[in-house]
Protein backbone atom coordinates (compact mmCIF):
# COMPACT_ATOMS: atom_id res chain seq x y z
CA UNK A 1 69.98 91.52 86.75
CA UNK A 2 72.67 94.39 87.97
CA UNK A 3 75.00 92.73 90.03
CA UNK A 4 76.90 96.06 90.89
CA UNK A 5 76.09 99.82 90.17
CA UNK A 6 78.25 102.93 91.40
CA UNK A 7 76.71 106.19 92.10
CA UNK A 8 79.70 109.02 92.97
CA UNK A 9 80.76 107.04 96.18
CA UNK A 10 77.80 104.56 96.62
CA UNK A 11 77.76 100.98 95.34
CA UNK A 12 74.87 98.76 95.45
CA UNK A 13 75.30 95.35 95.17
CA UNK A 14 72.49 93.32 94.33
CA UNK A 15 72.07 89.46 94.90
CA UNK A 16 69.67 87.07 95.11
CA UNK A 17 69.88 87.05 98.64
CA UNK A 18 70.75 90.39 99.74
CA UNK A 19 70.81 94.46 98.13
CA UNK A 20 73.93 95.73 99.89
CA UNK A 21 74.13 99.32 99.64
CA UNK A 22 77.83 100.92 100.88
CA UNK A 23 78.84 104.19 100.56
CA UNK A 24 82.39 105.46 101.13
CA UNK A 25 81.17 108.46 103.82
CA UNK A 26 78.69 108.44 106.45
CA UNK A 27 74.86 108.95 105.24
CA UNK A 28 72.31 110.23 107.26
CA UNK A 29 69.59 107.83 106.66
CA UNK A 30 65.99 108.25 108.20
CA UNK A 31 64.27 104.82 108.07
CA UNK A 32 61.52 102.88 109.42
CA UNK A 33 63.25 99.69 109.49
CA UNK A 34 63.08 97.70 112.96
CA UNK A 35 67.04 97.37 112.74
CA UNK A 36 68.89 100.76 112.86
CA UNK A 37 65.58 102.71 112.09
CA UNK A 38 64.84 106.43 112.88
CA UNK A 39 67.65 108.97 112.23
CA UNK A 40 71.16 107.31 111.81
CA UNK A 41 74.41 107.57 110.53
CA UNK A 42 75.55 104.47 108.47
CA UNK A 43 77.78 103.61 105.69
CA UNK A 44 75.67 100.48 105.11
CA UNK A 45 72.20 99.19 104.21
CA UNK A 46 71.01 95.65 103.70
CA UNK A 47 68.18 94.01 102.70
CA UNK A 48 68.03 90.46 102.77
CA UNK A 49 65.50 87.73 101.39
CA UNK A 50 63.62 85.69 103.34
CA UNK A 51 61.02 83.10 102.45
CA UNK A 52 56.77 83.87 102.39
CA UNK A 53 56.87 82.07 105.65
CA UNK A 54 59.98 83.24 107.52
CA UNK A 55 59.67 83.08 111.22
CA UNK A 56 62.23 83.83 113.67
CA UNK A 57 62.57 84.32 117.30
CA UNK A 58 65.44 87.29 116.55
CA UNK A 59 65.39 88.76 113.26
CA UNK A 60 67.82 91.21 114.29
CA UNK A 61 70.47 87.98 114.94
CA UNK A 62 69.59 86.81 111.57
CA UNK A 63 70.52 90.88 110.52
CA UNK A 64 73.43 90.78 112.04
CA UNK A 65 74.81 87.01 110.76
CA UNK A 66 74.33 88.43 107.31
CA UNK A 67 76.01 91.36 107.71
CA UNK A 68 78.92 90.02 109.08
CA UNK A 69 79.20 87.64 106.33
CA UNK A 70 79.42 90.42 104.58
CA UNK A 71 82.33 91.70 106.35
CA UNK A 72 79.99 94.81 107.88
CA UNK A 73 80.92 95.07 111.39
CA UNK A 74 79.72 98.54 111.99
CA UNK A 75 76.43 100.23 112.55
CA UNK A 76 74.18 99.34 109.62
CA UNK A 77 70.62 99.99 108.64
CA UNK A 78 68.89 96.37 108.23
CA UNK A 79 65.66 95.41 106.44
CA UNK A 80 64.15 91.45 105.86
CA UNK A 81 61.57 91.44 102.52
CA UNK A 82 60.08 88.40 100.84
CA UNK A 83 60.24 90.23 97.68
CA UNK A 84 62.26 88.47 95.17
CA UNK A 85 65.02 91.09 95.06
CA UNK A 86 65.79 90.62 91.39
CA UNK A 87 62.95 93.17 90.90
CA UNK A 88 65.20 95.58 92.88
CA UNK A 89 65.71 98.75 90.91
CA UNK A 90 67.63 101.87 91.41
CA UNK A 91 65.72 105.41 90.63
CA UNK A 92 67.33 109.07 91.61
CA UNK A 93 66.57 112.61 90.70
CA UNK A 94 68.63 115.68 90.40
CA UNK A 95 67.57 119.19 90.20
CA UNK A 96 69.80 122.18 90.85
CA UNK A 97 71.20 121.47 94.35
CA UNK A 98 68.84 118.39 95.14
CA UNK A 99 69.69 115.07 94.88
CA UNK A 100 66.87 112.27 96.06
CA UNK A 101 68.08 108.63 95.61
């Protein structure tokens, strides 16, 4: 499993608890997520494991706790998957001036 890969200012971290993805600049990000979704500017997303059967009264809490262990106190986009996130993988294209990542 990658632990770490760098993509010209992005890193993505991948655990087996969370995919951290940082980037040294401010994306604009367009997501669906429940936490930080629509149009936003971020320098983080995180994804983070929970079991089949999680359950929780405030998922965006349990967003935020992992985030700031994490040391990411700043606006983030924040998505919960039961997918076992060591089948996680990376995938971009690049054609002339477009870049999709």
């Amino acid at each position: 499993m990658l632990s770490q890969i760098t993509i010209h200012g992005i890193a993505i971290h991948i655990e087996p608890e969370v995919l951290h993805i940082q980037s040294r600049k401010m994306l604009s990000i367009l997501s669906s997520s429940f936490f930080g979704g629509g149009f936003r500017r971020a320098r983080h997303i995180v994804n983070a494991n929970v079991s089949k059967d999680y359950c929780s009264d405030d998922p965006a809490a349990d967003l935020l706790s992992i985030a700031s262990r994490r040391g990411i106190d700043q606006p983030f986009v924040g998505l919960l998957t039961a997918v076992p996130l060591r089948n996680a993988r990376v995938a971009f294209f690049e054609e002339d001036d477009i870049i999709v990542r």
